[in-house]
N, C-alpha and C. Protein backbone atom coordinates (compact mmCIF):
# COMPACT_ATOMS: atom_id res chain seq x y z
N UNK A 1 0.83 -1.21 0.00
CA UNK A 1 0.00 0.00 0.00
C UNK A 1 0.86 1.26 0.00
N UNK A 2 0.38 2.54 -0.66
CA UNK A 2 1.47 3.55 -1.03
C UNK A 2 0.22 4.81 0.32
N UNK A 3 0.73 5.51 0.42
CA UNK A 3 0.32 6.61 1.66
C UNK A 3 0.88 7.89 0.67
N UNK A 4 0.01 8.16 0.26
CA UNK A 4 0.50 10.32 -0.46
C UNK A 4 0.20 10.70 0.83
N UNK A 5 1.21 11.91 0.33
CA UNK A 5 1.27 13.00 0.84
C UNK A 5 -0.36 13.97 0.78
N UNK A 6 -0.80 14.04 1.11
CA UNK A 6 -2.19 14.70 0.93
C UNK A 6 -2.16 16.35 0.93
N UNK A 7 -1.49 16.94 2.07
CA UNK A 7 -1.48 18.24 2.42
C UNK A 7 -0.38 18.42 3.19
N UNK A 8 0.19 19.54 3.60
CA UNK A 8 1.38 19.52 4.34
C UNK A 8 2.36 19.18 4.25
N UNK A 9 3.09 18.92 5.23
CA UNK A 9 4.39 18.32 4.85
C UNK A 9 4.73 17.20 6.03
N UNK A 10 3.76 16.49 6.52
CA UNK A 10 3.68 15.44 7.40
C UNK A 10 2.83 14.27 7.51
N UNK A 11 3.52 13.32 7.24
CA UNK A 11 2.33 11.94 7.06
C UNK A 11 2.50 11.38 8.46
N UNK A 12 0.82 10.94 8.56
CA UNK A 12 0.74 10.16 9.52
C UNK A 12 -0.60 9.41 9.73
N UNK A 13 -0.63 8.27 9.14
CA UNK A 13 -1.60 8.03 8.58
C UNK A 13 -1.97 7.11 9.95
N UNK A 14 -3.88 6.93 9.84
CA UNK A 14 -4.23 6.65 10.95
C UNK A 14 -4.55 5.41 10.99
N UNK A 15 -4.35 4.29 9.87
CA UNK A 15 -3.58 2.83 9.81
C UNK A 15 -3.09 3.10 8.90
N UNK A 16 -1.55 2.02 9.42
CA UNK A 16 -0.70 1.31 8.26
C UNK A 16 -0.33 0.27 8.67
N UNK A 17 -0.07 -0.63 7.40
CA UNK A 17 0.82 -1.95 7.44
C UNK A 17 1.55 -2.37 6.36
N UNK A 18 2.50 -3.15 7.16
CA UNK A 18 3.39 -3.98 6.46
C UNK A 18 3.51 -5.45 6.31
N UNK A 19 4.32 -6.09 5.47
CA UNK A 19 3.87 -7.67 5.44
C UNK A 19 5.62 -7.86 4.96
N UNK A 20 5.50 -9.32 5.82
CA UNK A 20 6.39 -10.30 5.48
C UNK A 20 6.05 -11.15 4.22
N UNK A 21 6.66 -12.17 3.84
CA UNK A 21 6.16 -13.08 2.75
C UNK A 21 4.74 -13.72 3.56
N UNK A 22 4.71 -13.71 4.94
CA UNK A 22 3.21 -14.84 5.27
C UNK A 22 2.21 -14.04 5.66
N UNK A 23 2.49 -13.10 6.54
CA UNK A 23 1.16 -12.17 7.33
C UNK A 23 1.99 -10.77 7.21
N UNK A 24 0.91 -10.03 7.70
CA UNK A 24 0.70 -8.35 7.52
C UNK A 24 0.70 -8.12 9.13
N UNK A 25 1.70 -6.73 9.18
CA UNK A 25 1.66 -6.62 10.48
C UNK A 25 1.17 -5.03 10.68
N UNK A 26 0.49 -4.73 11.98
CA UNK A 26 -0.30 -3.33 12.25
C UNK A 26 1.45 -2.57 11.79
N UNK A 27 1.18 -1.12 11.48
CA UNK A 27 2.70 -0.18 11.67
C UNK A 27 1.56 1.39 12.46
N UNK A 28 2.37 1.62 12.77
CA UNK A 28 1.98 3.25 12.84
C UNK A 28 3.52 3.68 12.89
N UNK A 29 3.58 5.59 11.98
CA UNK A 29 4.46 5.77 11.42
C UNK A 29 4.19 7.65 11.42
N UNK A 30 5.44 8.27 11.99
CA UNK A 30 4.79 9.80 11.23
C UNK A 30 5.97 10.29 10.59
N UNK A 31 5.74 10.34 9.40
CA UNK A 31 7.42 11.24 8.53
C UNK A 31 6.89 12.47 8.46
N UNK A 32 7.84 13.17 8.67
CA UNK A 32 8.20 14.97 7.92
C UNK A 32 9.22 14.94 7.66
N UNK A 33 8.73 15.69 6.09
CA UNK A 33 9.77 16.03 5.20
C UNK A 33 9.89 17.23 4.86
N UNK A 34 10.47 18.14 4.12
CA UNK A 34 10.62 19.35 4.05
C UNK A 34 9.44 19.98 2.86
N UNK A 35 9.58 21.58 2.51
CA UNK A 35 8.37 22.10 1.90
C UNK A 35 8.31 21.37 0.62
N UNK A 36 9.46 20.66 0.07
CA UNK A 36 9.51 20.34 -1.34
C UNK A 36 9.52 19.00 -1.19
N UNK A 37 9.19 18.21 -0.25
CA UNK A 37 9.13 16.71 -0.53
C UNK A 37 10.19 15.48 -0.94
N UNK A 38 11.26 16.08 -0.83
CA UNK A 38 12.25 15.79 -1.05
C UNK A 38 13.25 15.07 -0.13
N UNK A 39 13.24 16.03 1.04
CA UNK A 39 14.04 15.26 2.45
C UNK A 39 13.34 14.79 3.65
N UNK A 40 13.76 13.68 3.96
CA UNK A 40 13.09 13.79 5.47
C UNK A 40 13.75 14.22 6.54
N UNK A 41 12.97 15.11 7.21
CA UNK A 41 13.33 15.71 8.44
C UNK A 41 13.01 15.23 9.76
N UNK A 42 12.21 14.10 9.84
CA UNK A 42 12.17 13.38 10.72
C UNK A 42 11.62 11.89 10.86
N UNK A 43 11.47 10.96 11.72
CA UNK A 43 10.92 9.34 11.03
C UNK A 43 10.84 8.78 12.67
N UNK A 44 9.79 8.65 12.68
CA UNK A 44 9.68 7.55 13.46
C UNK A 44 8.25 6.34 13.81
N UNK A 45 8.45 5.72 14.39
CA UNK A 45 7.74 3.87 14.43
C UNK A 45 7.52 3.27 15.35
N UNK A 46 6.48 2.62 14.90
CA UNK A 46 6.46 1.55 15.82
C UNK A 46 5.05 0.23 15.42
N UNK A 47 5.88 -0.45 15.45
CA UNK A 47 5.52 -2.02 14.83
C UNK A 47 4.55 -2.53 15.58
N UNK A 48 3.06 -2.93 14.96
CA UNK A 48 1.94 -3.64 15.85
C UNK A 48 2.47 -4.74 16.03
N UNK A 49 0.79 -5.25 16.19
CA UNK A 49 0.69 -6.50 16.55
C UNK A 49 0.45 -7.56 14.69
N UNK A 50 0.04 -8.78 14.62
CA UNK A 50 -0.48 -9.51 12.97
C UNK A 50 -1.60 -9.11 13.01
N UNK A 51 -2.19 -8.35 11.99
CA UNK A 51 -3.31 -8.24 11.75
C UNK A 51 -4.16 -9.81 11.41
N UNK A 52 -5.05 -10.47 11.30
CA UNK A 52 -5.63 -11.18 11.38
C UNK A 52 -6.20 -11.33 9.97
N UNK A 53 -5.99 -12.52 9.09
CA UNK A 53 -6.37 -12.84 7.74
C UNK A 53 -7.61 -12.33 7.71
N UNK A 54 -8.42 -12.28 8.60
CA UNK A 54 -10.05 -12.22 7.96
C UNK A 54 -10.43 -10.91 8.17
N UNK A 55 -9.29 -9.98 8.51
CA UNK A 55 -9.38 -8.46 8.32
C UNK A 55 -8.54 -7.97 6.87
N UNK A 56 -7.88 -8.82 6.02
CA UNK A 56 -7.04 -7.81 4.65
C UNK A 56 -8.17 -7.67 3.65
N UNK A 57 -9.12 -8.39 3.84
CA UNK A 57 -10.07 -7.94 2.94
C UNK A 57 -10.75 -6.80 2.93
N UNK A 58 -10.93 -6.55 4.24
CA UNK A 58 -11.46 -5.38 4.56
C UNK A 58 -10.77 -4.07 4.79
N UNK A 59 -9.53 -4.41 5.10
CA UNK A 59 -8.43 -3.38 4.83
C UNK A 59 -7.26 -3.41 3.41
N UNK A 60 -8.79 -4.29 2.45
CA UNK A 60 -7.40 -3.86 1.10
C UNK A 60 -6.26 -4.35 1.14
N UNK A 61 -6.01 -5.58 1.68
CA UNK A 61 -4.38 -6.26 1.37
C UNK A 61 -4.96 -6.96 0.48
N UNK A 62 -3.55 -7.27 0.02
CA UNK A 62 -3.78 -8.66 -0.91
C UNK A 62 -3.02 -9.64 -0.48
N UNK A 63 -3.61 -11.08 -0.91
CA UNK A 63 -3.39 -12.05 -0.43
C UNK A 63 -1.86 -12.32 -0.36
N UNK A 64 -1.30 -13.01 0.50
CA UNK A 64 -0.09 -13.37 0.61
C UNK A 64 0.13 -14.68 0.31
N UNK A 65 -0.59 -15.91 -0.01
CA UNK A 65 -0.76 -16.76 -0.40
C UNK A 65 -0.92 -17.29 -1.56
């Protein structure tokens, strides 16, 4: 899944995830980057819990299988 930039110059989107080759895991994440989109000026994380197969449908993953 890709996250634009929408407005501003700070993402922080109110879910995200990531996946290994088997399962998808919760992320939350906030970058700032500068006025031109170009650098980041700051990054930081932190890694959920597995989201649960019978939720990517409903959150738009695709299958890993």
């Amino acid at each position: 899944p890709t996250i634009p930039l929408k407005q501003g110059n700070v993402l922080n989107p109110p879910q995200a995830a990531f996946s290994t080759t088997t399962q998808w895991y919760d992320l939350s994440f906030r970058c700032e980057v500068d006025a031109d989109a170009t650098r980041v000026l700051s990054f930081n994380f932190r890694v959920g819990g597995l989201v649960p197969p019978g939720d990517w449908t409903r959150r738009r993953f695709p299958s890993l299988r």
